[in-house]
Protein backbone atom coordinates (compact mmCIF):
# COMPACT_ATOMS: atom_id res chain seq x y z
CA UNK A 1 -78.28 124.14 15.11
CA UNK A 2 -79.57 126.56 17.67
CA UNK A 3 -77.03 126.95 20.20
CA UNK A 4 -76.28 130.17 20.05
CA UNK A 5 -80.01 130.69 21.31
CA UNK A 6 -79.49 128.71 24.41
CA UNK A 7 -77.78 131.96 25.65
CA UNK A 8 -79.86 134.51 27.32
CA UNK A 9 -78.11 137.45 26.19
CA UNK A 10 -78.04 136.54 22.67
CA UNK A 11 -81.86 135.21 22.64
CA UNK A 12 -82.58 138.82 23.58
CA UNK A 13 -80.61 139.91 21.19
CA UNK A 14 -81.99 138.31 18.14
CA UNK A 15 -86.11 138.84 19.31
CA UNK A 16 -84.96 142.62 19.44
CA UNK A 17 -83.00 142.38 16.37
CA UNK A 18 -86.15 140.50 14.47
CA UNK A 19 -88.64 143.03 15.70
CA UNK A 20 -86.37 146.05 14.72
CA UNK A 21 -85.55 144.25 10.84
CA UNK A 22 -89.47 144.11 10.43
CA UNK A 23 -90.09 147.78 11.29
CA UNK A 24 -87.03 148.67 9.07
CA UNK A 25 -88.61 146.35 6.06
CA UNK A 26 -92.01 148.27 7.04
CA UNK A 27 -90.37 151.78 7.06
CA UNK A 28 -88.63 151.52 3.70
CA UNK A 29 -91.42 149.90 1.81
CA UNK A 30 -93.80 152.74 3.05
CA UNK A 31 -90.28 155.41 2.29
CA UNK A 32 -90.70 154.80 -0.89
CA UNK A 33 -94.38 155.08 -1.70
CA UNK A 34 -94.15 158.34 0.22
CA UNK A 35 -91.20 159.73 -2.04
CA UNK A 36 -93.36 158.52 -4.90
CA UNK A 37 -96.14 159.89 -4.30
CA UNK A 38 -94.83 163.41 -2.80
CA UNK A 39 -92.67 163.61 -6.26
CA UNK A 40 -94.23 161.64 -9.03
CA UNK A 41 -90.67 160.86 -9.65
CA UNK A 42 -88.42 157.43 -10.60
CA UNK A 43 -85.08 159.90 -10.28
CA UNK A 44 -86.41 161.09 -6.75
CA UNK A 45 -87.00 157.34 -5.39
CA UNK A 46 -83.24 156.64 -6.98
CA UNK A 47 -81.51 159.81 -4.90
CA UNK A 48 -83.31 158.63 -2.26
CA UNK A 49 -81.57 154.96 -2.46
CA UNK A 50 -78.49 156.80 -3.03
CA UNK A 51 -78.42 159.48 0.12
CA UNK A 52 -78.92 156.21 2.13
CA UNK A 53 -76.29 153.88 0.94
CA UNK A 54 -73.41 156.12 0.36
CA UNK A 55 -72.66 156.77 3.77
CA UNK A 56 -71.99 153.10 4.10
CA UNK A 57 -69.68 153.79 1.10
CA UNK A 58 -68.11 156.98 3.13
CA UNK A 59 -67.84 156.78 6.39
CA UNK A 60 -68.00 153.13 8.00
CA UNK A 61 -64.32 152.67 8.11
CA UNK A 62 -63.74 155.83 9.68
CA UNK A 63 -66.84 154.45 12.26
CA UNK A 64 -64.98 150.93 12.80
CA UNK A 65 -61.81 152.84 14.17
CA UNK A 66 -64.28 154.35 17.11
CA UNK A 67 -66.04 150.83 17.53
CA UNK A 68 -62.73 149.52 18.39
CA UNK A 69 -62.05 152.63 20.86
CA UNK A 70 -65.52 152.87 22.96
CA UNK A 71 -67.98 150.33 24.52
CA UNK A 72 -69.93 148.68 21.93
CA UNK A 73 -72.74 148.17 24.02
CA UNK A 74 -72.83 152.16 24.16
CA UNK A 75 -72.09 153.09 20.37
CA UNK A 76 -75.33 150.39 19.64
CA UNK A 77 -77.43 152.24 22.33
CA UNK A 78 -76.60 156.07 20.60
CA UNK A 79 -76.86 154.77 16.74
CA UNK A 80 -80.43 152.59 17.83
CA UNK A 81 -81.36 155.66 20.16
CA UNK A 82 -80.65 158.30 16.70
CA UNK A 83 -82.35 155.95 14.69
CA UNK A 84 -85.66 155.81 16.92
CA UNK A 85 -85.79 159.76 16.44
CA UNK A 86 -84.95 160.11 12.77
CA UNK A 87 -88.10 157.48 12.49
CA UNK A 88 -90.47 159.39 14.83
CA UNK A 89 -89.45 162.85 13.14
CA UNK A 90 -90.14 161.51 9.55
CA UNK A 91 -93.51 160.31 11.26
CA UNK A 92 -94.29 163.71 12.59
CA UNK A 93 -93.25 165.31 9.38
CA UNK A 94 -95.12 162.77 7.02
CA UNK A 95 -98.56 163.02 8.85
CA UNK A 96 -98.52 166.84 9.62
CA UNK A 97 -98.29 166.70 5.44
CA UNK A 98 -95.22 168.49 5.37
CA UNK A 99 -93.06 165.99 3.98
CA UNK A 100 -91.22 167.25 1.10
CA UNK A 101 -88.04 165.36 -1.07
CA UNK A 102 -85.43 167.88 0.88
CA UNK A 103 -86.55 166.57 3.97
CA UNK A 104 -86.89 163.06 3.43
CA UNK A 105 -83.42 163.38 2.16
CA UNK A 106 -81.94 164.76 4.90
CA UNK A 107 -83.29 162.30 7.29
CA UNK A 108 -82.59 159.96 5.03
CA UNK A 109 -78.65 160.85 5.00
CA UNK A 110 -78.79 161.22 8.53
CA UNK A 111 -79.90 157.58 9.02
CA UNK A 112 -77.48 156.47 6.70
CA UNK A 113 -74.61 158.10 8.33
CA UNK A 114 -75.95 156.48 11.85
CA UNK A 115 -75.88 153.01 10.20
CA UNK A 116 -71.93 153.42 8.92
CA UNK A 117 -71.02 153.39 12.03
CA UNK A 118 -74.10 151.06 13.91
CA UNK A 119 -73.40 148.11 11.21
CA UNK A 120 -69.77 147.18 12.46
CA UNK A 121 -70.33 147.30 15.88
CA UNK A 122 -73.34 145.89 15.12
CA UNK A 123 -71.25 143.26 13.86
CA UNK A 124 -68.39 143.10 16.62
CA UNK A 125 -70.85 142.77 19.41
CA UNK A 126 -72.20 139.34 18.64
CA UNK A 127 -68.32 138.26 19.48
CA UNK A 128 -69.13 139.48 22.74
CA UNK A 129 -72.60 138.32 23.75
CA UNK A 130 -72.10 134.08 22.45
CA UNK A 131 -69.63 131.19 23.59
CA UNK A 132 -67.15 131.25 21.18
CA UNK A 133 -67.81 128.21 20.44
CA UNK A 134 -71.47 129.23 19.35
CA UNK A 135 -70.35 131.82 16.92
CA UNK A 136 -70.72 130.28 13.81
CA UNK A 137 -74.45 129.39 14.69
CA UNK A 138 -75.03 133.16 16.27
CA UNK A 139 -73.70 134.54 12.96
CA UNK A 140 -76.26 132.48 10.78
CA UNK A 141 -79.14 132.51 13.05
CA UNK A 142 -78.72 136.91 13.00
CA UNK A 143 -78.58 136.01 9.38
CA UNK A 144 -82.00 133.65 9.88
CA UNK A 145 -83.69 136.69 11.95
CA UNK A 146 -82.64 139.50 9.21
CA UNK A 147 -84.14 137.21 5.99
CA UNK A 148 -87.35 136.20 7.91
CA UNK A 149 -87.80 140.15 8.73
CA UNK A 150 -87.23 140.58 4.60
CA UNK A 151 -90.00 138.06 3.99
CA UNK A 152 -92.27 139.74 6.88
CA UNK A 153 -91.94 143.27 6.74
CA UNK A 154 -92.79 144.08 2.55
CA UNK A 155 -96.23 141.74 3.35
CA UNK A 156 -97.18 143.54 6.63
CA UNK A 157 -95.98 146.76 4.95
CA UNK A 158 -98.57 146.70 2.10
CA UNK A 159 -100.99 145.49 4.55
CA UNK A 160 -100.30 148.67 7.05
CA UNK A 161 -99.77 151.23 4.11
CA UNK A 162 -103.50 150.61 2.96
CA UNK A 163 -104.95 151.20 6.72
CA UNK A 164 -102.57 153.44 9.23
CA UNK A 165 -100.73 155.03 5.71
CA UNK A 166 -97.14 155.85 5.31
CA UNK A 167 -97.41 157.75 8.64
CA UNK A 168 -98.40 154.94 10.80
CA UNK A 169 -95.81 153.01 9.14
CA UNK A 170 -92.76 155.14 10.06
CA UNK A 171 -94.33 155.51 13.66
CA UNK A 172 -94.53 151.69 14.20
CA UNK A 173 -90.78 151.31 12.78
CA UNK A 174 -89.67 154.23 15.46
CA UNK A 175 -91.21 151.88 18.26
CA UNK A 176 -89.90 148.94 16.96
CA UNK A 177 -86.02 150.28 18.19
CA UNK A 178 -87.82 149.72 21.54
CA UNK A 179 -86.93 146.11 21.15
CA UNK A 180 -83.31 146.56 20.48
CA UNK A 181 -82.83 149.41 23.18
CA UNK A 182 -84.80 147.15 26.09
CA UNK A 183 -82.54 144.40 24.84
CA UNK A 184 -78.98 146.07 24.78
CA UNK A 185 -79.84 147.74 28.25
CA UNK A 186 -80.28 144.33 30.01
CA UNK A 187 -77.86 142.11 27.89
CA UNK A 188 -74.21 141.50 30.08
CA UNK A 189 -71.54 141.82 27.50
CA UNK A 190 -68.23 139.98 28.00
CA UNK A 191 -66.01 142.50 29.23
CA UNK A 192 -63.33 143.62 27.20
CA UNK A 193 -59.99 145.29 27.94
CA UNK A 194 -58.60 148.24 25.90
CA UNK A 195 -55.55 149.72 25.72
CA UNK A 196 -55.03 153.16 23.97
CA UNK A 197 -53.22 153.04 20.73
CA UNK A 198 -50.94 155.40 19.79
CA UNK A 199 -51.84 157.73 16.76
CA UNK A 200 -54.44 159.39 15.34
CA UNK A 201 -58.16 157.98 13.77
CA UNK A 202 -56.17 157.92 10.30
CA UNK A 203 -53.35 156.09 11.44
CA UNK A 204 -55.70 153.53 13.91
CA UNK A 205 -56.99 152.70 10.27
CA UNK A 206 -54.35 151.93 8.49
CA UNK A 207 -53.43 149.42 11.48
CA UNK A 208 -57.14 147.65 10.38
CA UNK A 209 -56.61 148.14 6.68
CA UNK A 210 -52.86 146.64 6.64
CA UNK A 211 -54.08 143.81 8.96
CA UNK A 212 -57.04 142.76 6.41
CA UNK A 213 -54.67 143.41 2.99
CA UNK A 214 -51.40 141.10 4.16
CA UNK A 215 -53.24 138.84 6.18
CA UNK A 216 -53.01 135.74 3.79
CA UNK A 217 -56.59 134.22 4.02
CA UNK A 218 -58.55 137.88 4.94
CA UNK A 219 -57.56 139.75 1.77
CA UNK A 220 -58.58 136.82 -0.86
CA UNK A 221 -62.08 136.33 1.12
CA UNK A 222 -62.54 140.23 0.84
CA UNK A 223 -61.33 140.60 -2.93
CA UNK A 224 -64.47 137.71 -3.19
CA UNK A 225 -67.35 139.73 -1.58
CA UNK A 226 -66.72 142.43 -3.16
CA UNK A 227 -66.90 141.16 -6.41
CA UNK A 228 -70.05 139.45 -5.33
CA UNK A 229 -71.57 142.75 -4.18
CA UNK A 230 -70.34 144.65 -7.30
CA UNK A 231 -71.72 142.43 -9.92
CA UNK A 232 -73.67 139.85 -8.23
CA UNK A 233 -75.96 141.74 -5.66
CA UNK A 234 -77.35 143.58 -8.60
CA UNK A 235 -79.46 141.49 -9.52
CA UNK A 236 -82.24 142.73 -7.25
CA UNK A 237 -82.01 146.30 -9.19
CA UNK A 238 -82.93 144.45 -12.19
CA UNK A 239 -85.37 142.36 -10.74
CA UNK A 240 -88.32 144.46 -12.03
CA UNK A 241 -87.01 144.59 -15.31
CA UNK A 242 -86.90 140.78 -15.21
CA UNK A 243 -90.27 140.67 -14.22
CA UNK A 244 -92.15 142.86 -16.33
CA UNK A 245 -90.19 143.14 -19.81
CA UNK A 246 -88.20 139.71 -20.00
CA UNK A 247 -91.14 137.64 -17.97
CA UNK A 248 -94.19 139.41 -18.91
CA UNK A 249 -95.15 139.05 -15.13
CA UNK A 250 -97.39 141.70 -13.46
CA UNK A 251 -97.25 142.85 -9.44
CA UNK A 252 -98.03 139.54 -8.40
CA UNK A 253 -95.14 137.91 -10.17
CA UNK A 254 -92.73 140.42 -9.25
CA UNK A 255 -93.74 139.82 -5.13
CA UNK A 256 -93.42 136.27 -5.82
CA UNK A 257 -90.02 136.59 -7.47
CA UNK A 258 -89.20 138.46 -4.54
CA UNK A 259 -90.24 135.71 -2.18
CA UNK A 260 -88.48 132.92 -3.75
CA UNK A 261 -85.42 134.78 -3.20
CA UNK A 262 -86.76 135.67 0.31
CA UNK A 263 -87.18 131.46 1.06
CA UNK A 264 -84.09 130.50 -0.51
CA UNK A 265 -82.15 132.77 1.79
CA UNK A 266 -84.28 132.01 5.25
CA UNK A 267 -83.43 127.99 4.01
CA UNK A 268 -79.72 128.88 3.81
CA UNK A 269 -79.09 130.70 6.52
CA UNK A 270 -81.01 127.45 8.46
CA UNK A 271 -78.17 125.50 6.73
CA UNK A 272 -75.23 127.04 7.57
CA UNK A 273 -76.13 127.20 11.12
CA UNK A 274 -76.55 123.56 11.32
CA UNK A 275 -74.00 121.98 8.69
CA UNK A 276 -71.73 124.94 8.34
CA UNK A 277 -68.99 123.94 10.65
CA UNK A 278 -68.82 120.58 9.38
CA UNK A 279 -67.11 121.49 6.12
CA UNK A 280 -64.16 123.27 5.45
CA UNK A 281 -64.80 126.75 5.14
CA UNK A 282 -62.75 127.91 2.49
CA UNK A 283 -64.19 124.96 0.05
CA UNK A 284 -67.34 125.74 1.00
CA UNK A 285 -67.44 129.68 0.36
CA UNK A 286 -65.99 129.15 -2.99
CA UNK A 287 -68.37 126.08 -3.36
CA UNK A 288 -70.93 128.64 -3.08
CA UNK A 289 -69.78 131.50 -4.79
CA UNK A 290 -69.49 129.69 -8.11
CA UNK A 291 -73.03 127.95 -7.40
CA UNK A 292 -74.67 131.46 -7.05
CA UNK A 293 -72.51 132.65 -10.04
CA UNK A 294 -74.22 129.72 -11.70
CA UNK A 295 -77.78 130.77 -10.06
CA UNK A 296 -77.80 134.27 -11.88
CA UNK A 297 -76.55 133.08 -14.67
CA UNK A 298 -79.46 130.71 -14.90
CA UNK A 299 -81.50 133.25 -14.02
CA UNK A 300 -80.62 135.88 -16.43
CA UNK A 301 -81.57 133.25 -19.13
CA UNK A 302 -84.89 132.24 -17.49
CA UNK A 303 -88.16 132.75 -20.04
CA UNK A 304 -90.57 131.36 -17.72
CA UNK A 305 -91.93 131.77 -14.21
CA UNK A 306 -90.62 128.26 -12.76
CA UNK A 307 -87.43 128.50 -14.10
CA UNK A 308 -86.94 132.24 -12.54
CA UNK A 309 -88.32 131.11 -9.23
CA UNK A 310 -86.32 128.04 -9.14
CA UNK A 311 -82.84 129.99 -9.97
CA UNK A 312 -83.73 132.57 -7.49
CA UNK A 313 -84.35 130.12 -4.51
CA UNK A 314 -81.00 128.88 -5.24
CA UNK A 315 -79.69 132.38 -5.57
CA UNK A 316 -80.83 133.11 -2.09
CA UNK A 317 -79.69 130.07 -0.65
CA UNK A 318 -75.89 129.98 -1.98
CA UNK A 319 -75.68 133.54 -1.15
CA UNK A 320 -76.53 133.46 2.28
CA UNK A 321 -74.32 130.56 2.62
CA UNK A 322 -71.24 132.15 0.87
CA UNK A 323 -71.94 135.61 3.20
CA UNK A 324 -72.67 133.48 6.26
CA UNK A 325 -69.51 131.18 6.37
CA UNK A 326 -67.88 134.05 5.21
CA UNK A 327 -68.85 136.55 8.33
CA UNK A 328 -67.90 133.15 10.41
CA UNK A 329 -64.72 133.12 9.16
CA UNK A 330 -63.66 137.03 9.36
CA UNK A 331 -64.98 137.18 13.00
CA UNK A 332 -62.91 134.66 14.05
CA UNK A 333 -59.44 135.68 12.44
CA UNK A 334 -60.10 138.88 13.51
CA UNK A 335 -58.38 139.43 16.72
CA UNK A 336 -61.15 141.70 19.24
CA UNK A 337 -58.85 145.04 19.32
CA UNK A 338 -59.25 144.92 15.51
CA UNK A 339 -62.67 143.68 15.30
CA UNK A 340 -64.59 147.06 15.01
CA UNK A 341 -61.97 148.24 11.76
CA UNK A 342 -61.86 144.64 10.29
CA UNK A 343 -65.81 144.80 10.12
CA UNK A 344 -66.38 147.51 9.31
CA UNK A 345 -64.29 147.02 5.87
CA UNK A 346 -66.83 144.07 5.89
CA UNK A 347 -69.44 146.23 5.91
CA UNK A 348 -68.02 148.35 3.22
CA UNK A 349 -67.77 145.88 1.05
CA UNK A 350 -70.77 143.66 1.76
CA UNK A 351 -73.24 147.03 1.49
CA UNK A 352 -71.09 149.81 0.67
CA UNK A 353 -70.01 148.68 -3.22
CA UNK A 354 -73.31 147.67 -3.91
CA UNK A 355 -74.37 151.12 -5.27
CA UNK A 356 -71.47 151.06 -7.28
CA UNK A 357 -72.46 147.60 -9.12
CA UNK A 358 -76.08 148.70 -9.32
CA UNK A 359 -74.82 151.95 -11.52
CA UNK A 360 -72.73 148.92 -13.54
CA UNK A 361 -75.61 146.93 -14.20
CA UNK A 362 -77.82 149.41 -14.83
CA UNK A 363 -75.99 151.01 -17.32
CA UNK A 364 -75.22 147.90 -18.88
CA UNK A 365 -79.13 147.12 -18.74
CA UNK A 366 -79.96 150.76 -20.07
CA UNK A 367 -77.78 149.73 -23.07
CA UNK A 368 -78.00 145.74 -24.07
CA UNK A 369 -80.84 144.57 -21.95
CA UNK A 370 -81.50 143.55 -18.16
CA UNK A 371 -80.24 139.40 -19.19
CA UNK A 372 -76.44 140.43 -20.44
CA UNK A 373 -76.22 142.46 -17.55
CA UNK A 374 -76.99 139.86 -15.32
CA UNK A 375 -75.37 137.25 -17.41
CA UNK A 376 -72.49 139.14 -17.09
CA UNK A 377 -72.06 139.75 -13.59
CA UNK A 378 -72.95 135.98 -12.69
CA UNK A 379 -69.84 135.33 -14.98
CA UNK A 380 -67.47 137.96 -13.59
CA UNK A 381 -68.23 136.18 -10.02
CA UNK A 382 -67.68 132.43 -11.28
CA UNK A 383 -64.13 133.99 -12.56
CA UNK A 384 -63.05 135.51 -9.21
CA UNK A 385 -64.08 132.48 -7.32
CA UNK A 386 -62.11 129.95 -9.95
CA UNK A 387 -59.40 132.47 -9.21
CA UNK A 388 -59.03 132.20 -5.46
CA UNK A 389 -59.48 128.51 -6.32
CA UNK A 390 -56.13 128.47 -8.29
CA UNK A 391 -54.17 131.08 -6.84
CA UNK A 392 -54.49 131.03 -2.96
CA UNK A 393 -53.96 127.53 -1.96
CA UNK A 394 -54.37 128.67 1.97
CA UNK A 395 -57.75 130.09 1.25
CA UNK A 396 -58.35 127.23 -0.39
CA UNK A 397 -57.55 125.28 2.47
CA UNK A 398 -58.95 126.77 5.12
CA UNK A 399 -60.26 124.45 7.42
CA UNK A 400 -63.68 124.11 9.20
CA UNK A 401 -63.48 124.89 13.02
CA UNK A 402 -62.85 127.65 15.66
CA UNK A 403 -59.56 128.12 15.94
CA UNK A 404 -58.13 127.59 11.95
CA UNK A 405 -54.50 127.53 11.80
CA UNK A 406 -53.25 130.66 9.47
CA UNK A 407 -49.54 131.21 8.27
CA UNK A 408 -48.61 133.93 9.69
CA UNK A 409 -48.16 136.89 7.77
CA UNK A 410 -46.49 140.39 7.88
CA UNK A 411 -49.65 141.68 9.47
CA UNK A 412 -50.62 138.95 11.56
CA UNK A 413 -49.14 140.39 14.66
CA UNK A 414 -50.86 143.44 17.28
CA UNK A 415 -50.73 146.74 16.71
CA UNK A 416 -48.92 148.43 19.05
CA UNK A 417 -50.53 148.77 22.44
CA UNK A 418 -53.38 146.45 21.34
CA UNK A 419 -54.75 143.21 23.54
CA UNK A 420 -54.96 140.09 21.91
């Protein structure tokens, strides 16, 4: 279950990781109290959101073309580095009392720009810190270390925001990129050999993006996510709505709601690092795709506390285990001269689309209530995943294991100049 932690370099990795999630957790619970109170606005705490998500949305493809060019190790050390600033500057800014929206959003986009291109390499490096025999159990443990942070950072946020303020917050999240720094400095990376493709950024892409779309088991598994992200991840906009108006549930409730989801997720990540490889992989993502279609359905026609709490635990836990197996299983089809551009269209569509479903189920929300919006996206994902089911047999198939045997396709082979 934990063999990914018998390796130094990754054990450093994942304490560094843990301590940096928590400040992160910290920073944008205390984020947006500050924007709340500077503006007195709901539309100000939304462009907010927005200014840091989109660059996901925008640039991380263009960033997984340059993760497959330089040293990993390096790009992690610049994006962590720009991060620790951005952090102490809206610290500075936020406890001289000059913080106004403009700023904030600035930094904001700034951060959000560094993170398109830190989240694939991000990503890629795990690859080259574990045994690859360890990977699957490296890729849910970082899972492990990211929802424990989730769970820990809103309840120490609340905790610091009432004694060191919003400030003290933002300063304690700067230092907490210590962690990760220390750690990448003295980690030993397994060296890896690059050979200069020919072309330009755009056309270095289009080698990643034509490798993902023909390859015959990559382009079903991404098709899934990203209908998961678009109508499935949304349920955390509506979660207040859920809460208050369908529920009747005050603060309390809410935080608890948020918890259950919070537990269910730390309790599947556990799970697919221990029974994940025993199970064939492309079973089990659509396994639990349709269970967590089934989760918000359930959820979206809750009326009572338990039954909420109850679908959202499962929620978490299917999720995790569908994004989990499914990280597993894109890291290791994904040849290492690709890895930074395959990633990072992970990345796009595992955080970048989610903006895009949240306007969908808001709007949908806005006009025939928070449970049909839910009810419908839990649907639309129980489609997609009986869909795979019937019409890609090798997805289907895909077995459990390292080293899965895929047909190969149009795609499958290097680009030119490329290791393998």
């Amino acid at each position: 279950m934990f063999g990914a932690l018998r390796g130094r370099d990754f054990r450093l990795f994942w304490t560094g990781a843990f301590i940096s999630n928590i400040g992160s957790w910290i920073q944008s619970i205390a984020l947006s109290w500050l924007v709340y109170q500077v503006s007195n606005s709901a539309f100000a705490l939304g462009a907010v959101n927005f200014a840091g998500s989109m660059p996901i949305l925008l640039f991380s493809l263009i960033g997984g073309v340059y993760v497959d060019r330089i040293d990993r190790r390096r790009v992690l050390l610049i994006t962590q580095t720009l991060a620790l600033v951005f952090a102490m500057l809206l610290a500075a800014m936020t406890f001289a009392n000059v913080a106004q929206i403009s700023y904030i959003l600035t930094i904001v986009l700034l951060t959000g720009i560094v993170m398109a291109v830190n989240s694939p390499a991000w990503q890629a490096f795990i690859v080259d810190i574990v045994d690859p025999n360890d990977l699957p159990t490296a890729i849910a443990l970082n899972s492990t270390q990211f929802n424990l942070s989730r769970v820990a950072g809103p309840s120490i946020a609340g905790l610091l925001l009432a004694t060191i303020g919003a400030a003290g917050c933002f300063f304690l999240n700067g230092l907490s990129f210590v962690a990760v720094l220390v750690a990448l400095l003295v980690i030993r990376p397994r060296p890896i050999k690059r050979r200069a493709e020919e072309g330009g950024v755009w056309r270095r892409l289009k080698v990643g993006l034509d490798y993902a779309w023909y390859h015959p088991i990559l382009n079903s598994l991404i098709v899934l996510t990203s209908v998961m992200a678009i109508f499935g991840f949304p349920y955390a906009v509506l979660m207040p709505v859920m809460a208050q108006a369908v529920l009747g549930l005050g603060a309390d409730g809410y935080g608890a709601l948020m918890a259950a989801t919070g537990i269910g997720a730390i309790i599947g990540s556990l799970t697919a690092a221990s029974w994940g490889r025993r199970f064939p992989r492309g079973r089990l993502m659509l396994t639990a795709q349709l269970a967590f279609a089934v989760s918000v359905v359930s959820f979206s026609m809750s009326r009572s506390f338990v039954v909420a709490a109850v679908s959202l635990i499962a929620l978490g836990f299917f999720m995790i285990v569908y994004m989990t197996v499914a990280n597993t299983a894109i890291q290791i089809m994904t040849p290492d001269a690709l890895r930074g551009r395959v990633m990072s269209i992970w990345t796009l569509v595992s955080f970048g689309f989610t903006p895009i479903g949240s306007l969908i189920a808001g709007g949908i929300a806005q006009q025939w209530g928070a449970p049909l919006a839910l009810g419908f996206g839990g649907a639309v994902c129980a489609f997609a995943a009986l869909a795979i089911a019937l019409l890609s047999p090798t997805f289907r198939a895909l077995p459990a294991g390292n080293n899965p045997e895929i047909p190969p396709g149009p795609a499958m082979a290097q680009p030119e100049g490329a290791d393998s």
